[in-house]
C-alpha atoms as a PDB file:
ATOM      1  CA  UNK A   1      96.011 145.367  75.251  1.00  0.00           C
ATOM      2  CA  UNK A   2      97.323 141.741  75.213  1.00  0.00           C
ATOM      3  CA  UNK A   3     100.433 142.728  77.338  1.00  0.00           C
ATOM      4  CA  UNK A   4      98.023 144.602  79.910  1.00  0.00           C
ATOM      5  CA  UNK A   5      95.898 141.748  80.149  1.00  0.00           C
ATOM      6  CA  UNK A   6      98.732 139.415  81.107  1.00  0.00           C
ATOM      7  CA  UNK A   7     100.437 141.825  83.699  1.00  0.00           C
ATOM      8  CA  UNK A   8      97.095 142.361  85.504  1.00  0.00           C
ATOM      9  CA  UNK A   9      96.747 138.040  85.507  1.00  0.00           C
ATOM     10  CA  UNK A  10     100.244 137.971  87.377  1.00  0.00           C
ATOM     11  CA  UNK A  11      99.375 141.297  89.773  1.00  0.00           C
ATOM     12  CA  UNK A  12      95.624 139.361  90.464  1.00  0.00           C
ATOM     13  CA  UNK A  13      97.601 135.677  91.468  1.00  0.00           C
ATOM     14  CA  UNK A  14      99.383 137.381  93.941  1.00  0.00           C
ATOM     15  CA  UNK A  15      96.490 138.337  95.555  1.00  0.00           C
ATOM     16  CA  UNK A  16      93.682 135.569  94.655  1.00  0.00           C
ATOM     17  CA  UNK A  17      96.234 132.559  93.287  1.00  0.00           C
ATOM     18  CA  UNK A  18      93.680 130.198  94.913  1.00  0.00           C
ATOM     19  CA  UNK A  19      90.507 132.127  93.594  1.00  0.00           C
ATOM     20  CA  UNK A  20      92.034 132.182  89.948  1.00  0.00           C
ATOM     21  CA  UNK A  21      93.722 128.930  89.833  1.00  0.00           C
ATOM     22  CA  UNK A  22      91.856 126.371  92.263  1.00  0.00           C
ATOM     23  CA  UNK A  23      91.629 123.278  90.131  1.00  0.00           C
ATOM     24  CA  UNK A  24      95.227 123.558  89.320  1.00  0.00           C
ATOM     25  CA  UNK A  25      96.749 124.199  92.828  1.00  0.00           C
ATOM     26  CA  UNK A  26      94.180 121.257  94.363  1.00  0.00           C
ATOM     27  CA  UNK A  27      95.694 118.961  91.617  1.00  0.00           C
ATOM     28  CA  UNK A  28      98.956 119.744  92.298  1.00  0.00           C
ATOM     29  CA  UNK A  29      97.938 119.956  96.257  1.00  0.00           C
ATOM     30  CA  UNK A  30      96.972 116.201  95.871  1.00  0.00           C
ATOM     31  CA  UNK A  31      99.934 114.862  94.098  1.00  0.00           C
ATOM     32  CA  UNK A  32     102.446 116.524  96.607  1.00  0.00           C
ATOM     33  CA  UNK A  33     101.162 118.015  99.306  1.00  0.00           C
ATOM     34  CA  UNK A  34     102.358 121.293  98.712  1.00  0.00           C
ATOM     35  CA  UNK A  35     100.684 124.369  96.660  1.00  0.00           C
ATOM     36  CA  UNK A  36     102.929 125.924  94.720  1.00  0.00           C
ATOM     37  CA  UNK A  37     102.976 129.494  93.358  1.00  0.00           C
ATOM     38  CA  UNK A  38     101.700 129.775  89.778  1.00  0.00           C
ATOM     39  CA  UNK A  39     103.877 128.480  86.869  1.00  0.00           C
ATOM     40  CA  UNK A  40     104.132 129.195  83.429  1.00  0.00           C
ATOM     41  CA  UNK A  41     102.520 126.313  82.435  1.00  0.00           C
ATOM     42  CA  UNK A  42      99.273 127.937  84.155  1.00  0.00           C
ATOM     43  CA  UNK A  43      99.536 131.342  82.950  1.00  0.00           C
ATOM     44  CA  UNK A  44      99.931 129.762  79.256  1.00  0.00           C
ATOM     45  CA  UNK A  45     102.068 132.891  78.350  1.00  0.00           C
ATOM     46  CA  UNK A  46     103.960 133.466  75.341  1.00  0.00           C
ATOM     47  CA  UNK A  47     107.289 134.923  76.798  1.00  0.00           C
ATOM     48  CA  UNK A  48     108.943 136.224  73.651  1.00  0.00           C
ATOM     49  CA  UNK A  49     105.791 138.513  73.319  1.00  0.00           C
ATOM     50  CA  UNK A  50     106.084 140.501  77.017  1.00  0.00           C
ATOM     51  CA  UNK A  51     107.234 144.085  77.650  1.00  0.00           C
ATOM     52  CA  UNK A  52     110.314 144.369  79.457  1.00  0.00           C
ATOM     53  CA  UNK A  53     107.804 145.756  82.377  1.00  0.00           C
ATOM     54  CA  UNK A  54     105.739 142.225  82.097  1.00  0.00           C
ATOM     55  CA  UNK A  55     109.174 139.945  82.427  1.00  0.00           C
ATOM     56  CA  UNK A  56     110.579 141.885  85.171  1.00  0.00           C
ATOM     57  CA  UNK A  57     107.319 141.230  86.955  1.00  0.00           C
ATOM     58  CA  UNK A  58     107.187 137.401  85.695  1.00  0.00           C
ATOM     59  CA  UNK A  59     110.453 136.756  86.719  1.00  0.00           C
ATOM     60  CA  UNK A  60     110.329 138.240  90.128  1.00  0.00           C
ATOM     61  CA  UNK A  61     107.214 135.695  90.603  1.00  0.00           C
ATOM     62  CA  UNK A  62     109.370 132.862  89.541  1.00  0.00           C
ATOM     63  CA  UNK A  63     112.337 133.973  91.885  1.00  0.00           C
ATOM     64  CA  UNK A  64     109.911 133.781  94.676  1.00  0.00           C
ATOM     65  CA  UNK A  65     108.637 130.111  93.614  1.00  0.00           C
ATOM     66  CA  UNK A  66     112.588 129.069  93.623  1.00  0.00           C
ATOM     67  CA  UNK A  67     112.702 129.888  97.070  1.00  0.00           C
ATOM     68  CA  UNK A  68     109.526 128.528  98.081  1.00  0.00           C
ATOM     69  CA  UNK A  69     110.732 125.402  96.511  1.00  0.00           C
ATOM     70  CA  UNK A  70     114.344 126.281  98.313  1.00  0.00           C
ATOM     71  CA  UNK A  71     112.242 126.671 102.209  1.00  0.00           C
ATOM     72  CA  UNK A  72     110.658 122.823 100.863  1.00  0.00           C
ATOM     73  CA  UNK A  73     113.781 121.516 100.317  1.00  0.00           C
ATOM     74  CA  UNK A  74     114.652 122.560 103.677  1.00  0.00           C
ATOM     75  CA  UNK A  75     111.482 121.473 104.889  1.00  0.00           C
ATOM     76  CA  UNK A  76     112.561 117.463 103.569  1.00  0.00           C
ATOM     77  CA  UNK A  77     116.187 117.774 105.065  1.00  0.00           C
ATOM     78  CA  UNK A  78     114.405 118.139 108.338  1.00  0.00           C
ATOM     79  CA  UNK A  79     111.207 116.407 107.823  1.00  0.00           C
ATOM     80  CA  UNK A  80     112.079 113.407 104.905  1.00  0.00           C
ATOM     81  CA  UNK A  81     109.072 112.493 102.738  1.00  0.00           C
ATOM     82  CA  UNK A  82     107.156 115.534 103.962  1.00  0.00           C
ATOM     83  CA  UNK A  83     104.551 114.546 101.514  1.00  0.00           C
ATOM     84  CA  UNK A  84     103.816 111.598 103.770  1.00  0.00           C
ATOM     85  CA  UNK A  85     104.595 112.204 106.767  1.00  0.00           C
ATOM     86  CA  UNK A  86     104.443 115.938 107.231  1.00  0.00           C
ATOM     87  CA  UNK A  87     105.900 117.050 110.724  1.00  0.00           C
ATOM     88  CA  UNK A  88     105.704 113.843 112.151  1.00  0.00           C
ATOM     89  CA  UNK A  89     108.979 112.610 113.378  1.00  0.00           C
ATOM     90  CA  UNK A  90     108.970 110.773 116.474  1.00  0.00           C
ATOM     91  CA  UNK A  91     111.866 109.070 118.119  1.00  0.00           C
ATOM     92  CA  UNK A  92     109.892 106.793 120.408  1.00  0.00           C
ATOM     93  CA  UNK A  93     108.376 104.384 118.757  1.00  0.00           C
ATOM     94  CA  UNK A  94     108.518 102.215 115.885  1.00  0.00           C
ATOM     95  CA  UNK A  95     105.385 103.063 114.663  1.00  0.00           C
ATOM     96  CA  UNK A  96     103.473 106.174 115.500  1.00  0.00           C
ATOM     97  CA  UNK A  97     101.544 106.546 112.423  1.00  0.00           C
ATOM     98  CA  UNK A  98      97.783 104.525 113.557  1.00  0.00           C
ATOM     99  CA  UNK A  99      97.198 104.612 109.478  1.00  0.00           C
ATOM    100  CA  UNK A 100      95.701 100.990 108.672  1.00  0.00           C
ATOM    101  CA  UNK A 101      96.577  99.422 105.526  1.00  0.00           C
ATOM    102  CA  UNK A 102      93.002  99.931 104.051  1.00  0.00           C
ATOM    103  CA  UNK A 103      93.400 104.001 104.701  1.00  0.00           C
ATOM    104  CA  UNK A 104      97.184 103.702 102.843  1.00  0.00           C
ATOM    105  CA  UNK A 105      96.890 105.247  98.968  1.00  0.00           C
ATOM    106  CA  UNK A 106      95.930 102.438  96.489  1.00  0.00           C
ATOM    107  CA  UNK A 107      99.424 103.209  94.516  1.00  0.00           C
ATOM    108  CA  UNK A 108     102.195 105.007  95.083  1.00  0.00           C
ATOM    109  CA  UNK A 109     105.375 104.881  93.286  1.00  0.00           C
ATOM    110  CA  UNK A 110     108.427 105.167  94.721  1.00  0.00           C
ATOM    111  CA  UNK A 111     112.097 106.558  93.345  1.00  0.00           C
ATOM    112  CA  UNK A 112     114.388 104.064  93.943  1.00  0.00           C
ATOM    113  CA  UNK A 113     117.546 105.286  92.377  1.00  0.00           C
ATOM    114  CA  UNK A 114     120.673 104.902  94.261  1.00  0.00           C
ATOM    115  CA  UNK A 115     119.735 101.777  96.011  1.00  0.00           C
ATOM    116  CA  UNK A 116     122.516  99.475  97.707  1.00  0.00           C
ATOM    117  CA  UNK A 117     122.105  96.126  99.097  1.00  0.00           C
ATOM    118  CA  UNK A 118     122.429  96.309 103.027  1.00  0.00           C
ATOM    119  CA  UNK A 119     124.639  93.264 103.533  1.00  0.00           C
ATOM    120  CA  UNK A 120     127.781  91.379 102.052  1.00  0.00           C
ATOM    121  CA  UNK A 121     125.676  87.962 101.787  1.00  0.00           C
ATOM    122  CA  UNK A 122     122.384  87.500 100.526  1.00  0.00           C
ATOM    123  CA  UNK A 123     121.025  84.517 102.054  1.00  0.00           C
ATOM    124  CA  UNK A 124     117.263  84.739 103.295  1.00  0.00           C
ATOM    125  CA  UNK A 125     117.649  82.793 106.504  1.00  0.00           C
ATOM    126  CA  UNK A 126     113.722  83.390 107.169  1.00  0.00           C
ATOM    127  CA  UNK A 127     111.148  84.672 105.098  1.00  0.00           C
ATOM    128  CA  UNK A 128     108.236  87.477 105.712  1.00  0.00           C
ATOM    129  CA  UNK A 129     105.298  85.899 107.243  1.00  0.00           C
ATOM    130  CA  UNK A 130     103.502  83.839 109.819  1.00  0.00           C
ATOM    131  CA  UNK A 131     105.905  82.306 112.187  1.00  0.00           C
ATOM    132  CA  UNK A 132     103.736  80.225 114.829  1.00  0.00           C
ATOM    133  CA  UNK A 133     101.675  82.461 116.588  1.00  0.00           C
ATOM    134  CA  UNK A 134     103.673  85.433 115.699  1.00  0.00           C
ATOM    135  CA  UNK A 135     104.176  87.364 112.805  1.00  0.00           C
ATOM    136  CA  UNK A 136     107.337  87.759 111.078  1.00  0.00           C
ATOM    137  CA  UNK A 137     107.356  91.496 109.459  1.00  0.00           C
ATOM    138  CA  UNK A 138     110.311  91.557 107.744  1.00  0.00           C
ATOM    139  CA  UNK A 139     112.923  89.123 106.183  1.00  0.00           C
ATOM    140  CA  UNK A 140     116.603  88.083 107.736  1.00  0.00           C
ATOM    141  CA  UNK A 141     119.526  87.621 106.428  1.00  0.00           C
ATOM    142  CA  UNK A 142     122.422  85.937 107.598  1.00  0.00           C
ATOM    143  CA  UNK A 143     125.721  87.663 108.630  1.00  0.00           C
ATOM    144  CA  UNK A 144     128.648  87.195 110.489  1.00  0.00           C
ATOM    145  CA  UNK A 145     129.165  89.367 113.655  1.00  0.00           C
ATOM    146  CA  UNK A 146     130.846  92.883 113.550  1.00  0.00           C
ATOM    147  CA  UNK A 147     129.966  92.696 109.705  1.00  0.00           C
ATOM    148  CA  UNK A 148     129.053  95.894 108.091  1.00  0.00           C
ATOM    149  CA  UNK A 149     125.225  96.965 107.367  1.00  0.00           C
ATOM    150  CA  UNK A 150     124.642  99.599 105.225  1.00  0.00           C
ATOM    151  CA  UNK A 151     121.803 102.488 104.154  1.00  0.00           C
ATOM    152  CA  UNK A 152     119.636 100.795 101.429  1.00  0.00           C
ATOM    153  CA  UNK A 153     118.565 104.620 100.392  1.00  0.00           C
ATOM    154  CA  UNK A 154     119.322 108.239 101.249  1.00  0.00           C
ATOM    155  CA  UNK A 155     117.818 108.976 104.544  1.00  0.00           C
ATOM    156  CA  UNK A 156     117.541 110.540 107.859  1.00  0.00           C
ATOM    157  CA  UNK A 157     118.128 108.498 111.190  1.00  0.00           C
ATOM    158  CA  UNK A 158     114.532 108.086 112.897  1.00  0.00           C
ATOM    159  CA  UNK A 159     115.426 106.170 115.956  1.00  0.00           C
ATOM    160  CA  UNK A 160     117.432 104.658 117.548  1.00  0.00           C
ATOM    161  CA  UNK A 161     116.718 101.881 120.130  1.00  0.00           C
ATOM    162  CA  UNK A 162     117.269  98.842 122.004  1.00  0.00           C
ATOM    163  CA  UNK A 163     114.315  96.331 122.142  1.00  0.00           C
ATOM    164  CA  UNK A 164     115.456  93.168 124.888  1.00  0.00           C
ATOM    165  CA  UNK A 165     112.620  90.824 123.736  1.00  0.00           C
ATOM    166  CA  UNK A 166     112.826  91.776 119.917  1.00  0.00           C
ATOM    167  CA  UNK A 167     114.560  93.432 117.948  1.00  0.00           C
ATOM    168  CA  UNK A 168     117.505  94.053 119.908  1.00  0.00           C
ATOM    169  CA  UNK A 169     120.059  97.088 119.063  1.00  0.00           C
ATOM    170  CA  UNK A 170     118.226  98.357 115.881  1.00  0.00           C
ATOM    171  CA  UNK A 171     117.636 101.578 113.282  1.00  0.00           C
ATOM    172  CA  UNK A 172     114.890 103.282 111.881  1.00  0.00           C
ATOM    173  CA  UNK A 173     115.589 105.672 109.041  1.00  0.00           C
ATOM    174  CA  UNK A 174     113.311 107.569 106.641  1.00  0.00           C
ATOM    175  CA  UNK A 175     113.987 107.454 103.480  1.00  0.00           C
ATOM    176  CA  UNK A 176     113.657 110.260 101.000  1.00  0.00           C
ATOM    177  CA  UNK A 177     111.357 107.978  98.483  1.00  0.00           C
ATOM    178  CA  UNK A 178     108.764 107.612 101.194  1.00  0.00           C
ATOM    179  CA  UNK A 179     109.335 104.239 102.735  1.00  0.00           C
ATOM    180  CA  UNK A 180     111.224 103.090 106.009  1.00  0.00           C
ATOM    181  CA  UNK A 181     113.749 100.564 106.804  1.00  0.00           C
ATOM    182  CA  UNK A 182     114.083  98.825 110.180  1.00  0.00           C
ATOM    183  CA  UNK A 183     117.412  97.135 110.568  1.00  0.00           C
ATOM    184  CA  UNK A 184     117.414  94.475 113.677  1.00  0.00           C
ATOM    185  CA  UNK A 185     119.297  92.443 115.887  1.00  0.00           C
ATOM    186  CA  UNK A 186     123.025  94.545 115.361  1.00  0.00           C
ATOM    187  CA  UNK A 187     125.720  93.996 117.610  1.00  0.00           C
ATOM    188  CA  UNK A 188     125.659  97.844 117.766  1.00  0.00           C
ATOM    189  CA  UNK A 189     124.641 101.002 115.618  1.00  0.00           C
ATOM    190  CA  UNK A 190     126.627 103.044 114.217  1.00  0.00           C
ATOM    191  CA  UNK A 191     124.532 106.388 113.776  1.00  0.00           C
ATOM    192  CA  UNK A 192     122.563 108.213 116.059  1.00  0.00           C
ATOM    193  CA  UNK A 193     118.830 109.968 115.241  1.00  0.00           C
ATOM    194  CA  UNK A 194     118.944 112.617 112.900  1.00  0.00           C
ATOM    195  CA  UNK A 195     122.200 111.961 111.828  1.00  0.00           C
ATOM    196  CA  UNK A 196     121.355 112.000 107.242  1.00  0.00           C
ATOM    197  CA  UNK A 197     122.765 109.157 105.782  1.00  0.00           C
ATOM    198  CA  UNK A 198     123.551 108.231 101.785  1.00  0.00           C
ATOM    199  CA  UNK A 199     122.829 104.963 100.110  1.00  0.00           C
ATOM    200  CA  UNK A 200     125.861 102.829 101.223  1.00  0.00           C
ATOM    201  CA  UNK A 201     126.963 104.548 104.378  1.00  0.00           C
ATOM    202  CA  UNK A 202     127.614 102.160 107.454  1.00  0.00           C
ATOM    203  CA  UNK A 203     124.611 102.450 109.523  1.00  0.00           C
ATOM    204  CA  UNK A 204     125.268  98.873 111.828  1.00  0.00           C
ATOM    205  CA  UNK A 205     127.391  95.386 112.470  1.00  0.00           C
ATOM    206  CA  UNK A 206     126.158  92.629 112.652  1.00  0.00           C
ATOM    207  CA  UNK A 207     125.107  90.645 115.659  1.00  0.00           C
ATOM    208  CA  UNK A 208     122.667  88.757 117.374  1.00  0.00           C
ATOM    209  CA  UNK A 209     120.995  90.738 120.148  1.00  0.00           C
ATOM    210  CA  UNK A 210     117.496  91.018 121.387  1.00  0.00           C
ATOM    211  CA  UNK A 211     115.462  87.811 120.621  1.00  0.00           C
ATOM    212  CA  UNK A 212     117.850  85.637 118.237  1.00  0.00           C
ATOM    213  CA  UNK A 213     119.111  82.673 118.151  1.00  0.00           C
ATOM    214  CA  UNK A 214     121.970  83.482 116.174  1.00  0.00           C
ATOM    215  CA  UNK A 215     123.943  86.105 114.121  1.00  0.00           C
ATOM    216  CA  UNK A 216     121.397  87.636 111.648  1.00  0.00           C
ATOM    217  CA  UNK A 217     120.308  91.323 110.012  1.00  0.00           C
ATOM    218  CA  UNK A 218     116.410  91.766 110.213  1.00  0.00           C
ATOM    219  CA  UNK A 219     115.398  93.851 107.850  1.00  0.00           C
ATOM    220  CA  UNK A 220     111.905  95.698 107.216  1.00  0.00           C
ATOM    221  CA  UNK A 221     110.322  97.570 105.030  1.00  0.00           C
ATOM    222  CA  UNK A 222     107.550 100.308 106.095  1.00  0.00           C
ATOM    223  CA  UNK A 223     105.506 102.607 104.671  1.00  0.00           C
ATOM    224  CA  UNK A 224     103.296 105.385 106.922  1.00  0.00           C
ATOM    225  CA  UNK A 225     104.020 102.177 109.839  1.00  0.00           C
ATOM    226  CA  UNK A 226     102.970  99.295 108.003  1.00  0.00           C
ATOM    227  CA  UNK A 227     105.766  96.677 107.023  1.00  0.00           C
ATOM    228  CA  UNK A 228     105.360  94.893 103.815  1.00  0.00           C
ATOM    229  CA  UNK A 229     107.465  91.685 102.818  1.00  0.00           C
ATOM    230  CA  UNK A 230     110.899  92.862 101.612  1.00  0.00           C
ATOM    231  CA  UNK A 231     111.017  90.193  98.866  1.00  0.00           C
ATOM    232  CA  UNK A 232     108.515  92.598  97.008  1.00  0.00           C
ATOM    233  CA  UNK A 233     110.919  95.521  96.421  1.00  0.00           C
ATOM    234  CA  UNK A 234     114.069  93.718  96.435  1.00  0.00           C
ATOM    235  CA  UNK A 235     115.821  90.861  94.103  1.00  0.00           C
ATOM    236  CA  UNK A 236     117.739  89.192  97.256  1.00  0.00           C
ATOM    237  CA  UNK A 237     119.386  87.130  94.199  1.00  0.00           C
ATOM    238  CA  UNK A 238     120.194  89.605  92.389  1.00  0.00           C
ATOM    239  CA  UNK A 239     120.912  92.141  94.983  1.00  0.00           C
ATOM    240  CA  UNK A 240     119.048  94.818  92.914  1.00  0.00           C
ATOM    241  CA  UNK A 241     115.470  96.424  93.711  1.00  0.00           C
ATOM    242  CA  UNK A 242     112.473  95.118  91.521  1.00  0.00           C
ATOM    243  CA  UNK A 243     110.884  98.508  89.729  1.00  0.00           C
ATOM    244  CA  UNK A 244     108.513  98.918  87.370  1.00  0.00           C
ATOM    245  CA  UNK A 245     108.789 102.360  85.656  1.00  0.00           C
ATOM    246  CA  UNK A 246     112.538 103.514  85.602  1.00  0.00           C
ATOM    247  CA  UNK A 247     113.781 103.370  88.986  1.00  0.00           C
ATOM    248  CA  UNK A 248     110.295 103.584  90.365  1.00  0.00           C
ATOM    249  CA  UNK A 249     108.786 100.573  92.549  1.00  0.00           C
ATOM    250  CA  UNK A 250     105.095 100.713  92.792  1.00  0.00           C
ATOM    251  CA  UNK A 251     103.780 100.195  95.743  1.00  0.00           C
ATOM    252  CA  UNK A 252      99.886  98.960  95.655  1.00  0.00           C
ATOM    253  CA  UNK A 253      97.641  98.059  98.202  1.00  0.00           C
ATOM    254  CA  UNK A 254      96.515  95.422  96.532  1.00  0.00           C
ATOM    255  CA  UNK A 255      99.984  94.000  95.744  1.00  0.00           C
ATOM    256  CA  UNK A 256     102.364  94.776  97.881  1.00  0.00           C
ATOM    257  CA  UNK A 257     100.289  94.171 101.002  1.00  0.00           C
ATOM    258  CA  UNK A 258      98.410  91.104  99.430  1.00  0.00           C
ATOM    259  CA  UNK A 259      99.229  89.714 103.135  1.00  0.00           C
ATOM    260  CA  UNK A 260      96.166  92.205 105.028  1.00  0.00           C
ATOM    261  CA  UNK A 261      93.924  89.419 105.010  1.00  0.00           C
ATOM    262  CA  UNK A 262      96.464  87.174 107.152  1.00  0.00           C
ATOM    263  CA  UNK A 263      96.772  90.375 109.915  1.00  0.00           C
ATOM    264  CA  UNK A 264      93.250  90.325 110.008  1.00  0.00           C
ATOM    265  CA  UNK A 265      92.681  86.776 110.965  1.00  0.00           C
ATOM    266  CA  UNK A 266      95.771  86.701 113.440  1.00  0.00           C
ATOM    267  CA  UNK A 267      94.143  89.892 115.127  1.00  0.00           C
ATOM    268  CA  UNK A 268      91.327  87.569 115.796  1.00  0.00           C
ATOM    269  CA  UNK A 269      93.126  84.960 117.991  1.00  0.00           C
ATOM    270  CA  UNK A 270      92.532  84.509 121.407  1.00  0.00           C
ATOM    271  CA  UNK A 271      95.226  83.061 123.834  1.00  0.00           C
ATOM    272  CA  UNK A 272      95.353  81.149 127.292  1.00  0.00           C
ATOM    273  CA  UNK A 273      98.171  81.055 129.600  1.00  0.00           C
ATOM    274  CA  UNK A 274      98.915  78.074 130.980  1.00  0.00           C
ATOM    275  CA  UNK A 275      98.448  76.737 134.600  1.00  0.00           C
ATOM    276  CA  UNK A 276     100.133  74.785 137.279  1.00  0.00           C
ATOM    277  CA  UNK A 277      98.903  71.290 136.405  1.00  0.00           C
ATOM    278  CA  UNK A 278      96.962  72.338 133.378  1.00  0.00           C
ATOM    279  CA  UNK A 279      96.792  69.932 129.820  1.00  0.00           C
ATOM    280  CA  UNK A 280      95.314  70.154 126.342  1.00  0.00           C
ATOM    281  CA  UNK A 281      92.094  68.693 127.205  1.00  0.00           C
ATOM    282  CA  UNK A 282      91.299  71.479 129.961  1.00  0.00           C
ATOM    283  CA  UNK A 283      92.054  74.480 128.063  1.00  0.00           C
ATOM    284  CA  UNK A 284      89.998  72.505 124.866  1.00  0.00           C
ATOM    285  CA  UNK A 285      86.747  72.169 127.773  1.00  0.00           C
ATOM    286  CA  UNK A 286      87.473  75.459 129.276  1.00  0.00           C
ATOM    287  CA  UNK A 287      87.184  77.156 125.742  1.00  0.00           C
ATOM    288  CA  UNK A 288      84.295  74.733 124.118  1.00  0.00           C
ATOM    289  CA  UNK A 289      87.025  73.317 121.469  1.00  0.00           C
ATOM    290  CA  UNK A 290      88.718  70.405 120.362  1.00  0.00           C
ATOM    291  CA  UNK A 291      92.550  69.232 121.350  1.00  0.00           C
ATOM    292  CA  UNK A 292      92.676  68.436 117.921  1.00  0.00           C
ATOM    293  CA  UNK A 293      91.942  72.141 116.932  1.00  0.00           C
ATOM    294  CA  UNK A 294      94.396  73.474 119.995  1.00  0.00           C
ATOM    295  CA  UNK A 295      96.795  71.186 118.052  1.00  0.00           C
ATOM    296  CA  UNK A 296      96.425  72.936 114.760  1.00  0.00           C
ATOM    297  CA  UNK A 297      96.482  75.985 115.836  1.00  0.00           C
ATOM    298  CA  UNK A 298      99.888  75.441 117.903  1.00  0.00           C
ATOM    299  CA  UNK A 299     101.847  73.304 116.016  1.00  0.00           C
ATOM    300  CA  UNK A 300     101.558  70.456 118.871  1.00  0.00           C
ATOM    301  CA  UNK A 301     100.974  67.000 119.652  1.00  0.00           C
ATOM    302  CA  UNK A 302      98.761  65.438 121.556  1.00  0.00           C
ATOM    303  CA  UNK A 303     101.577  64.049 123.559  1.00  0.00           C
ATOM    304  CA  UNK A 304     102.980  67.771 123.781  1.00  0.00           C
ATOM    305  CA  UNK A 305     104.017  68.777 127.411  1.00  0.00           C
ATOM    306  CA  UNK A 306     103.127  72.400 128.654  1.00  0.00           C
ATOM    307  CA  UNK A 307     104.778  74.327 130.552  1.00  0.00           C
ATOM    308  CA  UNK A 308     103.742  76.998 132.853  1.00  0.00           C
ATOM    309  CA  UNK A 309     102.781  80.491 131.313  1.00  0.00           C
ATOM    310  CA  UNK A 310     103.322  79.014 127.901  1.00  0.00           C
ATOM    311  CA  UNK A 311     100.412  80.494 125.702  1.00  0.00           C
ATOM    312  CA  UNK A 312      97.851  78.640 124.035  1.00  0.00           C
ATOM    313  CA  UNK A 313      95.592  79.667 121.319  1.00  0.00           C
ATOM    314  CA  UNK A 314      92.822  78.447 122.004  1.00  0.00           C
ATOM    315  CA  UNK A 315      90.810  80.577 118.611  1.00  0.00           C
END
């Protein structure tokens, strides 16, 4: 009786798995993405105890989980972190994503085993942060031109691109663990998109293109689009990442981006763009301010001299 009643629970899941098993499969839904077929663990069997009829038809179920779990493995090589991301994998922009910081998960931990520092030097020329009226979204590094920049983790090339005002010749990969790394300012890349790169592999050289004022690597750090300061995950010092389980780095929203509240008020400002003849005190009487706050906000003097088009924040 006991071996018909577990034959008839493995010919039912093929049928109903979601009917018979739906706290399960949304469980393990939620924590990857994926529902798998059933497992042992759900059908709490006792192996030793089948028929020879039961484990052929056990067995035949678990050969076709390995190959759904085979087709997923696929799935990543084309689509890393398909968890995430799912099919998204655009090779126009930096960030596609629209997901805001406040709809990220509160934690996520992330498997950073393999990890190799991108550079030969690990001097922090400029941190992550407010610079002026800008904001700074990742760290550099100084380097020497032509010198070699490397894949921080396993990957897949993302894009590709050339930004004159910014970024200059930089990379985009995904990374198997979830997150992805911007490299900036190269004198030239070395992969093209969809190329799948290891930890280590040559991905850049150094330079000093786009908006620099001198040979440097900028490096970022994003996860679903939203760039978190670099100094979080990594040890520049000791050229290792920080984790907290294992080789796991948990990423909060809380924590890692403690700097939301800073985006916020920056999205706030207002700017003016200065006239022929214009000064302090008509932009401050224009906008019902101060020259003192105009000041403040832009890192000048009263004595400063503006020049046409230059922009003012003015809130």
């Amino acid at each position: 009786m006991k071996k018909f009643f577990v034959l008839a629970a493995i010919i039912i899941s093929v049928a109903a798995p979601q009917r018979l098993f739906a706290e399960e499969r949304q469980r393990l839904l939620s924590l990857t993405g994926y529902a798998p077929i059933d497992t042992l663990d759900m059908f709490k069997l006792d192996i030793f105890a089948l028929s020879h009829e039961d484990s052929v038809a056990l067995l035949a179920r678990l050969r076709e989980q390995d190959s759904v779990m085979r087709f997923l493995d696929s799935v990543n090589r084309i689509y890393p972190s398909y968890e995430f991301y799912k099919e998204s994998w655009d090779m126009s922009r930096i960030n596609p994503y629209c997901v805001k910081i406040d709809s990220l998960p509160d934690s996520v931990y992330m498997d950073c085993s393999g990890f190799v520092f991108p550079t030969d030097g690990n001097r922090v020329t400029s941190p992550f942060g407010e610079r002026g009226a800008r904001f700074h979204y990742g760290v550099d590094i100084g380097v020497h031109y032509g010198d070699t920049l490397r894949a921080t983790f396993d990957g897949k090339v993302r894009l590709v691109g050339y930004d004159r005002w910014g970024y200059g010749h930089y990379v985009v990969v995904r990374h198997s663990n979830g997150l992805e790394s911007l490299m900036g300012h190269m004198s030239r890349a070395l992969v093209r998109e969809n190329d799948e790169v290891k930890a280590g592999d040559p991905v850049g050289l150094g330079g000093s293109t786009g908006r620099s004022t001198g040979p440097h690597l900028h490096l970022e750090y994003r996860f679903l689009g939203n760039a978190f300061d670099p100094v979080k995950l990594i040890d520049f010092e000791a050229r290792s990442v920080r984790t907290d389980v294992g080789n796991e780095f948990l990423l909060t929203v809380e924590d890692t981006y403690s700097h939301k509240g800073v985006l916020a008020e920056m999205a706030k400002a207002r700017y003016h763009r200065v006239r022929s003849g214009e000064t302090l005190s008509h932009i401050a009487r224009r906008y019902g301010t101060s020259v003192s706050a105009l000041c403040r906000l832009n890192r000048l003097s009263r004595s400063s001299i503006l020049q046409i088009g230059q922009r003012v924040r003015y809130r």
